[in-house]
Structure formats: structure tokens, C-alpha cells
PDB file of N, CA and C in Angstrom:
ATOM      1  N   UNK A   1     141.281  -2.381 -41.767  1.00  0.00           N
ATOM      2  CA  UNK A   1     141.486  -3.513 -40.892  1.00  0.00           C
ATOM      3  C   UNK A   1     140.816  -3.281 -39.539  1.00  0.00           C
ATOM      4  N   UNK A   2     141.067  -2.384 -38.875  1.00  0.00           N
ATOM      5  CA  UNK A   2     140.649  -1.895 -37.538  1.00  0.00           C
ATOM      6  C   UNK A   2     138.672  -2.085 -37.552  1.00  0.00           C
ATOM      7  N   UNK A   3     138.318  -1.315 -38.917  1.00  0.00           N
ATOM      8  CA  UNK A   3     136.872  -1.043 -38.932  1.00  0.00           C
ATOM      9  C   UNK A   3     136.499  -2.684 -39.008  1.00  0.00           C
ATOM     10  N   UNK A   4     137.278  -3.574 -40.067  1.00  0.00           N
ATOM     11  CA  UNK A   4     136.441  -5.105 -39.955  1.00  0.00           C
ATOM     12  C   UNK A   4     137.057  -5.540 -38.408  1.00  0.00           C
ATOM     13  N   UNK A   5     137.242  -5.354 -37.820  1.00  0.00           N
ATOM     14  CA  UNK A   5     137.904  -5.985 -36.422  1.00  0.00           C
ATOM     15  C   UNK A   5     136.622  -5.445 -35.357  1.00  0.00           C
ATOM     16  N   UNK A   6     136.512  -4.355 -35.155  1.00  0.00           N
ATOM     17  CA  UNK A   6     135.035  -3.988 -34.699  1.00  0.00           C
ATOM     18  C   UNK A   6     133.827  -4.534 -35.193  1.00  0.00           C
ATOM     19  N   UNK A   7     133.856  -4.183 -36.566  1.00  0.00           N
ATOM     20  CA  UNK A   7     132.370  -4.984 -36.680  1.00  0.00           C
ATOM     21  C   UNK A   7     132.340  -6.540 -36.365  1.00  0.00           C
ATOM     22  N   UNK A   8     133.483  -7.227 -36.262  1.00  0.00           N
ATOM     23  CA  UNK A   8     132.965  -8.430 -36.151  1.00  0.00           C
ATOM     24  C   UNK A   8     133.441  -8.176 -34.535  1.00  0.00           C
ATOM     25  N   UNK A   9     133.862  -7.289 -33.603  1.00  0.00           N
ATOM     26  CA  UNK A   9     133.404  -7.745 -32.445  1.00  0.00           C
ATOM     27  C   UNK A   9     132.048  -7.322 -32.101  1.00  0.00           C
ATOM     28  N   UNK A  10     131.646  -6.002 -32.600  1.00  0.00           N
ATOM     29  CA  UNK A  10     130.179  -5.797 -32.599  1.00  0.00           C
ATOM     30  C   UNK A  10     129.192  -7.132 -32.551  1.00  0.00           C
ATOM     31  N   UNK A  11     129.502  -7.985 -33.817  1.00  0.00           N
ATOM     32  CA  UNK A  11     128.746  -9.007 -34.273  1.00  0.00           C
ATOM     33  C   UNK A  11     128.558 -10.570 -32.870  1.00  0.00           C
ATOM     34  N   UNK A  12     129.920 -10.235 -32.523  1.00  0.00           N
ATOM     35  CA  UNK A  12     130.117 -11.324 -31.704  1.00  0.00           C
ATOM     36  C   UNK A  12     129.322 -11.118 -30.447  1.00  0.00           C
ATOM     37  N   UNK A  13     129.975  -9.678 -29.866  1.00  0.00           N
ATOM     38  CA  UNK A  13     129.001  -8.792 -28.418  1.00  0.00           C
ATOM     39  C   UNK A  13     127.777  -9.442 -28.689  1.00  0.00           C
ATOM     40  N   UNK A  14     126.523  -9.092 -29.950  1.00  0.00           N
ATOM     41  CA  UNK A  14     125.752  -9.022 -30.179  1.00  0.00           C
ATOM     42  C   UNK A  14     124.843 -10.216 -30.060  1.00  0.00           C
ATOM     43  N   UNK A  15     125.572 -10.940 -30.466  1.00  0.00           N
ATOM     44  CA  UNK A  15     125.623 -12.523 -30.231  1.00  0.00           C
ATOM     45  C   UNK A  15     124.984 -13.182 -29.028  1.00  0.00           C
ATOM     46  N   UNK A  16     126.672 -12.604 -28.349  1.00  0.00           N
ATOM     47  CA  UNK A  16     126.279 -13.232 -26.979  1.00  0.00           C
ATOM     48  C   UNK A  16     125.157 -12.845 -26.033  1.00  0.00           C
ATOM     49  N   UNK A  17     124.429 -11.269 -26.474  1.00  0.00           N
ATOM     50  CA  UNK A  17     123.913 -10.165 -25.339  1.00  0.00           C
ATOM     51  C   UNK A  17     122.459 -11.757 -25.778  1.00  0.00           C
ATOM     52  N   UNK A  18     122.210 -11.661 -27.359  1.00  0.00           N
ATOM     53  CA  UNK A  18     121.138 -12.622 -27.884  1.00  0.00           C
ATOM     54  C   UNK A  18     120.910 -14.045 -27.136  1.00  0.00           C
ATOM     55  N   UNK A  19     121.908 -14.279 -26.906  1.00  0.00           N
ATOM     56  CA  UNK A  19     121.648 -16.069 -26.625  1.00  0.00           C
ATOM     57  C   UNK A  19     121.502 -15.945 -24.840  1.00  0.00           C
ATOM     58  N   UNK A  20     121.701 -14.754 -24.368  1.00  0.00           N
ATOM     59  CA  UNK A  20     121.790 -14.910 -22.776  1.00  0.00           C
ATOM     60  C   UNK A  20     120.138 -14.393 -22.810  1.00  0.00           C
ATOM     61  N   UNK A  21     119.414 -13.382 -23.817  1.00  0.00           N
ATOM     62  CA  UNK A  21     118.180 -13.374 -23.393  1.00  0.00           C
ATOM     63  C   UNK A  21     117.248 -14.361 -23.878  1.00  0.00           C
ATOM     64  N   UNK A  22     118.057 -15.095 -24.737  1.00  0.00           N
ATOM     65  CA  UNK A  22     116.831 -16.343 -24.878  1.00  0.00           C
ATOM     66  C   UNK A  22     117.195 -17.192 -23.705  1.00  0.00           C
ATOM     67  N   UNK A  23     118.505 -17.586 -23.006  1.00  0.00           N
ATOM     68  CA  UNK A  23     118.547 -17.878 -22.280  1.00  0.00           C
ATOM     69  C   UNK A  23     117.497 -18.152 -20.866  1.00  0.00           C
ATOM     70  N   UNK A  24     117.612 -16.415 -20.672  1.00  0.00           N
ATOM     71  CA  UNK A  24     116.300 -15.922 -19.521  1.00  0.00           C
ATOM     72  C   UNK A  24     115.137 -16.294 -19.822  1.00  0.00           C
ATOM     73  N   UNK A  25     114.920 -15.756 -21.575  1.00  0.00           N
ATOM     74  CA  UNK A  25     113.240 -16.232 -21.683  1.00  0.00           C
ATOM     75  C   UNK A  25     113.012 -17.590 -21.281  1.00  0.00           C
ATOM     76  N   UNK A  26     113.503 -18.499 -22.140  1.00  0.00           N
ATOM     77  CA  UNK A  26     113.155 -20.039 -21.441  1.00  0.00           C
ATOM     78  C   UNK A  26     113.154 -20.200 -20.150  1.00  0.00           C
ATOM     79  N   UNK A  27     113.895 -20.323 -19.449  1.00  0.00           N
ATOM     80  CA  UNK A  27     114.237 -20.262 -17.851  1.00  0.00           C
ATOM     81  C   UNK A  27     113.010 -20.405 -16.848  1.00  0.00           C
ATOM     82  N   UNK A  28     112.630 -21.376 -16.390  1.00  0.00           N
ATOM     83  CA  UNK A  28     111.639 -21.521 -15.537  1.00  0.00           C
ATOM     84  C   UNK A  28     112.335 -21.516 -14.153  1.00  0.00           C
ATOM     85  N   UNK A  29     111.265 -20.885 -13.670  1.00  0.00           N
ATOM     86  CA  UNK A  29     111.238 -20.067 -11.701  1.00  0.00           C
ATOM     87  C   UNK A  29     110.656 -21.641 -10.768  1.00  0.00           C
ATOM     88  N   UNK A  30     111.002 -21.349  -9.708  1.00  0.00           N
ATOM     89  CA  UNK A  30     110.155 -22.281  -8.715  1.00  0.00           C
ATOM     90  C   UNK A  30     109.320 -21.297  -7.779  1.00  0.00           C
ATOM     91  N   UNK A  31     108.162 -21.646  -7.815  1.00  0.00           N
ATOM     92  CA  UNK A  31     106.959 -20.314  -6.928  1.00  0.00           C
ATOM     93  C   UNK A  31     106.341 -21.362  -5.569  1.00  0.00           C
ATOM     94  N   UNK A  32     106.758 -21.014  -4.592  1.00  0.00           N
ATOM     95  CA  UNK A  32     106.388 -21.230  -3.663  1.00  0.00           C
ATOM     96  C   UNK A  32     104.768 -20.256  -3.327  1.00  0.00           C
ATOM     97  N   UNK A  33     103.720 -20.998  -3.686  1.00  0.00           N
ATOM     98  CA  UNK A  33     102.153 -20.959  -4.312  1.00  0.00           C
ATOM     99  C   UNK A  33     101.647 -21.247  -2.637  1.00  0.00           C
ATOM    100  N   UNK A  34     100.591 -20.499  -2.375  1.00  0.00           N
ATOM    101  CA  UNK A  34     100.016 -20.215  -1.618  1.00  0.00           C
ATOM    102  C   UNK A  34      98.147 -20.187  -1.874  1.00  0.00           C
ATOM    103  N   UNK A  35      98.026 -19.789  -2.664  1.00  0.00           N
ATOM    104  CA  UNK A  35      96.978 -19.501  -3.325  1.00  0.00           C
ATOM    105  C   UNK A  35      96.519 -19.300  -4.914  1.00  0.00           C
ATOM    106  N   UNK A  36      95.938 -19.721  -5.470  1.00  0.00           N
ATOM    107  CA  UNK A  36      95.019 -19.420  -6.817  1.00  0.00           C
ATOM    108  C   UNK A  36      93.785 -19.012  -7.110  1.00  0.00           C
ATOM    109  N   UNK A  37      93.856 -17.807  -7.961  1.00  0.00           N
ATOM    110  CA  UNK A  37      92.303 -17.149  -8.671  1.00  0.00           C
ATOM    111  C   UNK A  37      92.439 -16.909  -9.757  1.00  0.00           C
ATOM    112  N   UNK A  38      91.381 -17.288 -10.039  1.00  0.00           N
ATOM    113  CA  UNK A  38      90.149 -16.520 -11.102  1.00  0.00           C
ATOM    114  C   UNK A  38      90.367 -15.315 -11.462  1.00  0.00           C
ATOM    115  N   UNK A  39      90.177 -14.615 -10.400  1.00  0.00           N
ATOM    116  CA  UNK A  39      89.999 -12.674 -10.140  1.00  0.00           C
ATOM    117  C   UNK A  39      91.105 -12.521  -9.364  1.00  0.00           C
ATOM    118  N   UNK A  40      91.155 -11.619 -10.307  1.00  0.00           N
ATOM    119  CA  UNK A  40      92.328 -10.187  -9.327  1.00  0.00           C
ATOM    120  C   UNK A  40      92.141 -10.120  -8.126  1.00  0.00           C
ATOM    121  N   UNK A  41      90.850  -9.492  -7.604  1.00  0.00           N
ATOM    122  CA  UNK A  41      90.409  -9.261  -6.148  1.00  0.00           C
ATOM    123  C   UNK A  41      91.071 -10.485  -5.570  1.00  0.00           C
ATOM    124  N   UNK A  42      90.562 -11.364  -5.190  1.00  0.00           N
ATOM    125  CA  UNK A  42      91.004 -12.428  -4.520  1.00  0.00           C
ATOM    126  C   UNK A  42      92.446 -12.702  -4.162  1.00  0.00           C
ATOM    127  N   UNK A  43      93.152 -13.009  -5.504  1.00  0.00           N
ATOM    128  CA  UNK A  43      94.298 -12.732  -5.215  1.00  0.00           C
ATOM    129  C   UNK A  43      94.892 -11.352  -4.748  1.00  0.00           C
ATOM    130  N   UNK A  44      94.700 -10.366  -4.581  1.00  0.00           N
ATOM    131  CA  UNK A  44      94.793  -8.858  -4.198  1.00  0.00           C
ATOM    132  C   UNK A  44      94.471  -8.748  -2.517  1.00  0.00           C
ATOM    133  N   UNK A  45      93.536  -9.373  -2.057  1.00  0.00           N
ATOM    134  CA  UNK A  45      92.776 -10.002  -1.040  1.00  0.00           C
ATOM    135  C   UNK A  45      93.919 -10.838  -0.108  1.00  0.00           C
ATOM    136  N   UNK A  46      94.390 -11.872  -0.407  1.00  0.00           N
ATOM    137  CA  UNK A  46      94.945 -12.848   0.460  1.00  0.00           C
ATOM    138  C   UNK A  46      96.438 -12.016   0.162  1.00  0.00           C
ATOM    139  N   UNK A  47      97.274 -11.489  -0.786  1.00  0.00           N
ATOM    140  CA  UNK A  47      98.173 -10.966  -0.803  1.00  0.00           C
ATOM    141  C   UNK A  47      98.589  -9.929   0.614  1.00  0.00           C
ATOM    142  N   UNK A  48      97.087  -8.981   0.235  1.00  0.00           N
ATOM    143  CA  UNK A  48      97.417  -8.319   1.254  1.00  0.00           C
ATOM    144  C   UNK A  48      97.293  -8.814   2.637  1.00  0.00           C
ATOM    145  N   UNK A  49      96.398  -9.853   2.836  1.00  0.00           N
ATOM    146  CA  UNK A  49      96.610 -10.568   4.075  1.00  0.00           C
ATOM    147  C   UNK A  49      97.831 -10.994   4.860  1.00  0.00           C
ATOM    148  N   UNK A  50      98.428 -11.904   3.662  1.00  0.00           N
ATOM    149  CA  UNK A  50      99.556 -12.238   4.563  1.00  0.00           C
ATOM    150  C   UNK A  50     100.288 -11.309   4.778  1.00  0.00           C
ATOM    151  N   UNK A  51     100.858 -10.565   3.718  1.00  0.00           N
ATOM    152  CA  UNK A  51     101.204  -9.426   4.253  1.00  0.00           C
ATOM    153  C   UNK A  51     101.411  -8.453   5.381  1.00  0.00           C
ATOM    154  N   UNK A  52     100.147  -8.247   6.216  1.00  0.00           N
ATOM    155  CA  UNK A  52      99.990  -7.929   7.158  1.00  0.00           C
ATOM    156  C   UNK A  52     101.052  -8.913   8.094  1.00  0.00           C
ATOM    157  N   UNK A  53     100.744 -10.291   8.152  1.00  0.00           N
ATOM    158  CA  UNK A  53     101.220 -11.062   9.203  1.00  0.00           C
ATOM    159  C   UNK A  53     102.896 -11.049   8.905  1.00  0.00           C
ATOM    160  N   UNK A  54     103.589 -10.197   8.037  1.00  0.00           N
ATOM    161  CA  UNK A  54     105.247 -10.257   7.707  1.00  0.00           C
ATOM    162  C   UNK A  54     105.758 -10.952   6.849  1.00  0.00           C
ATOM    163  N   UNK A  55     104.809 -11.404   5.950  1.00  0.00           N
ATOM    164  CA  UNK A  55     105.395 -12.248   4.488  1.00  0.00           C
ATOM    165  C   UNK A  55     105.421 -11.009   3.438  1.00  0.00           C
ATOM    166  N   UNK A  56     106.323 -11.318   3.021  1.00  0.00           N
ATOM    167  CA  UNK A  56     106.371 -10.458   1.298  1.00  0.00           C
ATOM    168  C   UNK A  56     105.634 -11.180  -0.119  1.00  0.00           C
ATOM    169  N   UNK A  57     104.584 -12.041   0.028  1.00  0.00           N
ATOM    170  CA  UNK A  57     103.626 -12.142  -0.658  1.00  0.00           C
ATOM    171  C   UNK A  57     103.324 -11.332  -2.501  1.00  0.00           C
ATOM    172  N   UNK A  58     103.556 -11.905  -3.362  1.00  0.00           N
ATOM    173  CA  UNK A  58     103.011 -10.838  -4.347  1.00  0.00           C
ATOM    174  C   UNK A  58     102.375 -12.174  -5.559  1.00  0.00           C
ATOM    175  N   UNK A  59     101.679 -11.375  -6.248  1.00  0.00           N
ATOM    176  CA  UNK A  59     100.637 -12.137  -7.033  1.00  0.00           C
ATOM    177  C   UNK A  59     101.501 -11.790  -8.546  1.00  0.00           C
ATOM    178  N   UNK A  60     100.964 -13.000  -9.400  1.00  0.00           N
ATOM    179  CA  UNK A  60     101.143 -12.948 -11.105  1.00  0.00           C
ATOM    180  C   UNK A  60      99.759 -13.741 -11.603  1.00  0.00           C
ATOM    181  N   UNK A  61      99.610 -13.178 -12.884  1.00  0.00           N
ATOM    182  CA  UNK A  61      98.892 -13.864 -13.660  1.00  0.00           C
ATOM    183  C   UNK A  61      99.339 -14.956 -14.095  1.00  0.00           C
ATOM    184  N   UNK A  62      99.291 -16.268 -14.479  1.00  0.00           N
ATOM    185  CA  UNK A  62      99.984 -17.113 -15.371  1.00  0.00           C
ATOM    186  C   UNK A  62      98.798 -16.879 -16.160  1.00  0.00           C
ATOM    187  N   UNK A  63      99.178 -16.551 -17.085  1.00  0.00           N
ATOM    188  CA  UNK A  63      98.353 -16.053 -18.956  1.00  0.00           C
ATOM    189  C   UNK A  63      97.524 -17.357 -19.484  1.00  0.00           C
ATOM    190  N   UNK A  64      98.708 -18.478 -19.744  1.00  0.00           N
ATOM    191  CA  UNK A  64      97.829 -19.364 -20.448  1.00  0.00           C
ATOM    192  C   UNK A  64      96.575 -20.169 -19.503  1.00  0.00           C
ATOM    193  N   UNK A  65      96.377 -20.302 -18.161  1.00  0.00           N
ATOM    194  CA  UNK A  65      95.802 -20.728 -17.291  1.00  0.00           C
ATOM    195  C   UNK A  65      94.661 -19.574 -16.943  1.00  0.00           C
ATOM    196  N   UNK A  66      95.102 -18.658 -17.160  1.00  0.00           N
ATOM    197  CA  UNK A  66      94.367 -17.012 -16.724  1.00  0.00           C
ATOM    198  C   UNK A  66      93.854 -17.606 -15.689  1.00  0.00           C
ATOM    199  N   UNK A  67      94.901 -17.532 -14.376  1.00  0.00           N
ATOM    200  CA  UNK A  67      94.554 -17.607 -13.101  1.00  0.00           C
ATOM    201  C   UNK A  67      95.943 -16.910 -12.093  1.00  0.00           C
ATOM    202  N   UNK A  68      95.332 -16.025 -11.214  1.00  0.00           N
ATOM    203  CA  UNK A  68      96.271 -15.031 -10.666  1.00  0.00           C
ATOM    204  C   UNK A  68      97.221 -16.550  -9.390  1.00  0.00           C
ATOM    205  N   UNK A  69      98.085 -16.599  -9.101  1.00  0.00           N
ATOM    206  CA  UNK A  69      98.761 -17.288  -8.726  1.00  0.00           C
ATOM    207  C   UNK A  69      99.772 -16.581  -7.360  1.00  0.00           C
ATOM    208  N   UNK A  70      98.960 -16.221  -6.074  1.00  0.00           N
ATOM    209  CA  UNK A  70      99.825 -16.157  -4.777  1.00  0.00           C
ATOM    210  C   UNK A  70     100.958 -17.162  -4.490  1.00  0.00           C
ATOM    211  N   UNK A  71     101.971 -16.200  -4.623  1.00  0.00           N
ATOM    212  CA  UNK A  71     102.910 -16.842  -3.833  1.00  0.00           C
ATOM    213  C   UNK A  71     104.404 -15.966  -2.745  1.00  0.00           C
ATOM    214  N   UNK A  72     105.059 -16.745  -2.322  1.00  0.00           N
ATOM    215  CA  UNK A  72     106.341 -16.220  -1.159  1.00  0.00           C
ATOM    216  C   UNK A  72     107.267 -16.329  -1.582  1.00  0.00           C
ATOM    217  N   UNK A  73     107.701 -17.152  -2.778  1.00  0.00           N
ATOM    218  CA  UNK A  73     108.825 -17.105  -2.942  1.00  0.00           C
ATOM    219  C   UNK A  73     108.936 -17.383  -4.185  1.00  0.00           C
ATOM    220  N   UNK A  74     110.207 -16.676  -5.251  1.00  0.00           N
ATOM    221  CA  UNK A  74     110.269 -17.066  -6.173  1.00  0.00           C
ATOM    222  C   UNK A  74     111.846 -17.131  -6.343  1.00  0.00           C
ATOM    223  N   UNK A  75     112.185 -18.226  -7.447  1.00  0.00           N
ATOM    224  CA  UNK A  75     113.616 -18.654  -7.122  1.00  0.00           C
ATOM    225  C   UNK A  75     113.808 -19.478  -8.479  1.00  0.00           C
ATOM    226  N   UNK A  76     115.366 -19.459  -9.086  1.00  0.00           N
ATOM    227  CA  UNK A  76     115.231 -20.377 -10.067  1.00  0.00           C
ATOM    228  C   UNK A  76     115.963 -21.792 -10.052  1.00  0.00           C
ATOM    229  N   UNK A  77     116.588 -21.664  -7.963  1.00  0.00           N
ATOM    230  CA  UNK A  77     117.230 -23.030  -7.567  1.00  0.00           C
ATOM    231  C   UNK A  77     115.985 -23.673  -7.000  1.00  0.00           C
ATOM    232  N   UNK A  78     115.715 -25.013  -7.626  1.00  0.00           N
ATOM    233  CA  UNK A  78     114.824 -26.078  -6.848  1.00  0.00           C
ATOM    234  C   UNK A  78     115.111 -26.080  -5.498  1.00  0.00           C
ATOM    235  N   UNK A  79     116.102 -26.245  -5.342  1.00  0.00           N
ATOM    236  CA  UNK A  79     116.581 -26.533  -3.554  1.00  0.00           C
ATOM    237  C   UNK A  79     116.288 -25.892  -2.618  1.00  0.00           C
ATOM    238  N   UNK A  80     116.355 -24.559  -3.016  1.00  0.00           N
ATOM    239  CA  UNK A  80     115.994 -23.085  -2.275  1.00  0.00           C
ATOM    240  C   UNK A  80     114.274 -23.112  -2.031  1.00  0.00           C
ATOM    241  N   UNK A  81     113.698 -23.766  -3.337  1.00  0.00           N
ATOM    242  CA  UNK A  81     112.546 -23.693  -3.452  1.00  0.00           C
ATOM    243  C   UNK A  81     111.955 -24.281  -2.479  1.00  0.00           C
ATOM    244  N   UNK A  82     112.620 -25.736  -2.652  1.00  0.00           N
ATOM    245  CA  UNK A  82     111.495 -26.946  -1.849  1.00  0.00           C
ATOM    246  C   UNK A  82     112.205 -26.492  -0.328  1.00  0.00           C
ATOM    247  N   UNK A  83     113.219 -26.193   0.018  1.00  0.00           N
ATOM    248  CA  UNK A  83     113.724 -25.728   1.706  1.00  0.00           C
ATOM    249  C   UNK A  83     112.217 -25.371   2.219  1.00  0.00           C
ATOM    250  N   UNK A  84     112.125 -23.818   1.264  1.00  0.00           N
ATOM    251  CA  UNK A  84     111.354 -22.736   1.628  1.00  0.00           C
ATOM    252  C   UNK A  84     109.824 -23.350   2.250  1.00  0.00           C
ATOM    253  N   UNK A  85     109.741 -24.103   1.278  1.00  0.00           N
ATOM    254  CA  UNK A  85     108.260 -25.125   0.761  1.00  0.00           C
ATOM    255  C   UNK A  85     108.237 -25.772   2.321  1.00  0.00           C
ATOM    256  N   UNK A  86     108.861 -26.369   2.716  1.00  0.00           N
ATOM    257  CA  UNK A  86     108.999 -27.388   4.069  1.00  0.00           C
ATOM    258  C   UNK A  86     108.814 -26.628   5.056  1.00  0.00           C
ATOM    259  N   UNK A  87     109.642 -25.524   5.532  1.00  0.00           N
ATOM    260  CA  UNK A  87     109.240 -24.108   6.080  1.00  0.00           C
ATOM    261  C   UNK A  87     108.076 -23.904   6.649  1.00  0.00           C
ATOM    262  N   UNK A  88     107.327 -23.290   5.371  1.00  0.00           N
ATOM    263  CA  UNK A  88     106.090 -23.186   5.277  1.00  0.00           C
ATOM    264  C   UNK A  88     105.084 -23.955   5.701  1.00  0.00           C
ATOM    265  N   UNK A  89     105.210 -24.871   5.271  1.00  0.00           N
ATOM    266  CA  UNK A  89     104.163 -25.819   5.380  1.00  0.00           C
ATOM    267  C   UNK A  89     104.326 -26.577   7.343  1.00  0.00           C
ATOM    268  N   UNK A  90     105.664 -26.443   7.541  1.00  0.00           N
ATOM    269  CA  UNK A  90     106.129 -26.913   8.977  1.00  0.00           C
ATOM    270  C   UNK A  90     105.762 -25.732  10.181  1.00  0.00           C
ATOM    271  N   UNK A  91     105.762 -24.223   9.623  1.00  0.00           N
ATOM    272  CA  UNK A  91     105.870 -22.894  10.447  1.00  0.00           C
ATOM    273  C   UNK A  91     104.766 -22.394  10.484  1.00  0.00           C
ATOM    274  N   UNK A  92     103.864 -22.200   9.686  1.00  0.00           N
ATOM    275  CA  UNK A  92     103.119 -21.830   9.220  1.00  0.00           C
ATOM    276  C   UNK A  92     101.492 -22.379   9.152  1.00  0.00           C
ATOM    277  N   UNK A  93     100.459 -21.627   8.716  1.00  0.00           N
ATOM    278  CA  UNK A  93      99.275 -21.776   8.605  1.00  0.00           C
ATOM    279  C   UNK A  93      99.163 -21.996   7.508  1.00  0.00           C
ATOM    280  N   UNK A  94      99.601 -22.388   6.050  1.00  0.00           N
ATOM    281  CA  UNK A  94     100.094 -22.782   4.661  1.00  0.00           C
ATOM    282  C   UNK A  94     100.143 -23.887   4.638  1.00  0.00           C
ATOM    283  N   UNK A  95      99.967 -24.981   5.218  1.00  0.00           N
ATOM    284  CA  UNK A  95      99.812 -26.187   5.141  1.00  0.00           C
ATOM    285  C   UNK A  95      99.638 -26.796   3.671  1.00  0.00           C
ATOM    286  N   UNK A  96      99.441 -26.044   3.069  1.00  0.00           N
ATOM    287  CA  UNK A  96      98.677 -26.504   1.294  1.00  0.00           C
ATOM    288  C   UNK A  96      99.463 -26.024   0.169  1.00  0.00           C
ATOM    289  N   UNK A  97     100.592 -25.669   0.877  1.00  0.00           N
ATOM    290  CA  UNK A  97     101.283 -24.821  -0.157  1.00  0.00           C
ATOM    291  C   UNK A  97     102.069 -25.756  -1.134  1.00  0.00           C
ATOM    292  N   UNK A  98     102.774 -25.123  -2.159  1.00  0.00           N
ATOM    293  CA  UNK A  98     102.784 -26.253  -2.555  1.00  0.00           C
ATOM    294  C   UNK A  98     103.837 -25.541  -4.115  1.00  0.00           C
ATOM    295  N   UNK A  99     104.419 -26.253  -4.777  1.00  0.00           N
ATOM    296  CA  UNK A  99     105.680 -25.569  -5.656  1.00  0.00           C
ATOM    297  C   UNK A  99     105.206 -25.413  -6.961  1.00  0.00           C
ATOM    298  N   UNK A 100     105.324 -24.293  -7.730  1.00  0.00           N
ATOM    299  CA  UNK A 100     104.960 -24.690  -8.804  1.00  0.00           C
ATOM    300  C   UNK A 100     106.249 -24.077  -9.816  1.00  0.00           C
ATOM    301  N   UNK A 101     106.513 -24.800 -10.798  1.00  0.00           N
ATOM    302  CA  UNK A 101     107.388 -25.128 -11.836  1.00  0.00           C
ATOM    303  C   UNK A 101     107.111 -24.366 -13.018  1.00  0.00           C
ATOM    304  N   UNK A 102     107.489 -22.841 -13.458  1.00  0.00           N
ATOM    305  CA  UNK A 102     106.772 -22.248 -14.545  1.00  0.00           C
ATOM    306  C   UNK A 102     107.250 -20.810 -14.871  1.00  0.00           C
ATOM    307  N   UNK A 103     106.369 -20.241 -15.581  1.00  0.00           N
ATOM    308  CA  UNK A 103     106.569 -18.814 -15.543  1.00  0.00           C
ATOM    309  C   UNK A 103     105.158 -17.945 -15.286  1.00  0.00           C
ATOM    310  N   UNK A 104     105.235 -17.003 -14.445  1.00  0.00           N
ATOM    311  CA  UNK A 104     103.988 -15.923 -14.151  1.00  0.00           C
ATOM    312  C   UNK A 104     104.406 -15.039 -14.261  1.00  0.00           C
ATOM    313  N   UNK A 105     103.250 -14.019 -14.778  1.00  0.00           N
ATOM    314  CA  UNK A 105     103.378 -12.957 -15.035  1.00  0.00           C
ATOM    315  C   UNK A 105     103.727 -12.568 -16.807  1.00  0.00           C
ATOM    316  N   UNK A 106     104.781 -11.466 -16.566  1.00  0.00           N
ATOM    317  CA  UNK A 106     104.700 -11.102 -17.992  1.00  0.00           C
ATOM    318  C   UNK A 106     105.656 -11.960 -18.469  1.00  0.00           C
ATOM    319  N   UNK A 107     106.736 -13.114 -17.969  1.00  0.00           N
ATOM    320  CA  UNK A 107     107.545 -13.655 -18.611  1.00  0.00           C
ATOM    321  C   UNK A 107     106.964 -15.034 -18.969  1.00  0.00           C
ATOM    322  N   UNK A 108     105.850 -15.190 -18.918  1.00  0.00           N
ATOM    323  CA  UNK A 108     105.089 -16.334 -19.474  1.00  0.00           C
ATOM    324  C   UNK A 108     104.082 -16.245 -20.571  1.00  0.00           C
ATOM    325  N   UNK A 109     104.112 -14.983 -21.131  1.00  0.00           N
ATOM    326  CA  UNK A 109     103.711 -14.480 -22.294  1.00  0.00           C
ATOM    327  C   UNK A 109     104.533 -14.878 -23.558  1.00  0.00           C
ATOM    328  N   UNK A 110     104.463 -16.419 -24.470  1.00  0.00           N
ATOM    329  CA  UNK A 110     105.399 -16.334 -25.168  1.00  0.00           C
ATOM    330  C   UNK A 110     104.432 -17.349 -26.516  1.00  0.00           C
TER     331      UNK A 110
END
């Protein structure tokens, strides 16, 4: 009795650990986008730029586009997103920035 009582909580655990990472996989980010390339360099280039000036800046590939994608912020509340977005575009020399709706990097490999 005890051993079928485990395995089916095993089964159940197992379950749930499953449906929370498909969960994540689907799950689209909001990227507060700054810039787009072609090449690495480029994006590697303006990363480290802003950088310098006190942004935390970091680059992804989006795969199916194969274009490196600068951005400041990444987030999976819209609200947080577009705040940030207004920010920017109000504080800033980013005037062009602009939201994008997706996945970069390695979680857009699917």
C-alpha cells in the first residue's frame, strides 16, 4: 500500500514539475529593444556603449529572425514593460526604442 501511494505521488510531483516547464517554455518576455543586428559585433558594440553611460544593456539572438536584438529590459509584465518604454524614450537618447513581444536567445529555440 505505502509503495502504490508513493508512486502515484511520484507520478503526480512529476506531473506538475512537467506542465510548469511547458508553462515557462511558451511564456513570452516583453524586451525593451534598443537596437538590432545582423552581426554580433554590432550588437557587442552598442551593448557595450550604453553600458558605459549606466544601463545594464545585454544582447540575444532571436534564432528564427537571426538578428542579435539590444535591449534594457526584460520582463514578462506588459505594464512594467511599456512604464520602462516611456522612460526611455522621455529620459533618454533612445527615442526609437521600442517593445518587442517574444523570445531571445536560447528560449526561442523551439
Amino acid at each position: 500500500m505505502m509503495v502504490r501511494f508513493l508512486l502515484l505521488a511520484g507520478v503526480c510531483f512529476l506531473s506538475g514539475t512537467i506542465d510548469v516547464k511547458a508553462q515557462t517554455a511558451t511564456q513570452k518576455n516583453y524586451y525593451v529593444v534598443i537596437g538590432v543586428f545582423s552581426g554580433l559585433d554590432g550588437a557587442e558594440k552598442l551593448t557595450d556603449e550604453v553600458n558605459l553611460k549606466g544601463f545594464n544593456a545585454q544582447y540575444a539572438l532571436q534564432h528564427k529572425k537571426n538578428r542579435y536584438y539590444v535591449y534594457l529590459l526584460q520582463s514578462a509584465e506588459k505594464k512594467k514593460a511599456k512604464s520602462f518604454l516611456d522612460q526611455i524614450r522621455k529620459e533618454t537618447e533612445y527615442k526609437k526604442a521600442w517593445l518587442y513581444k517574444g523570445k531571445l536567445g536560447d528560449d526561442d529555440q523551439s
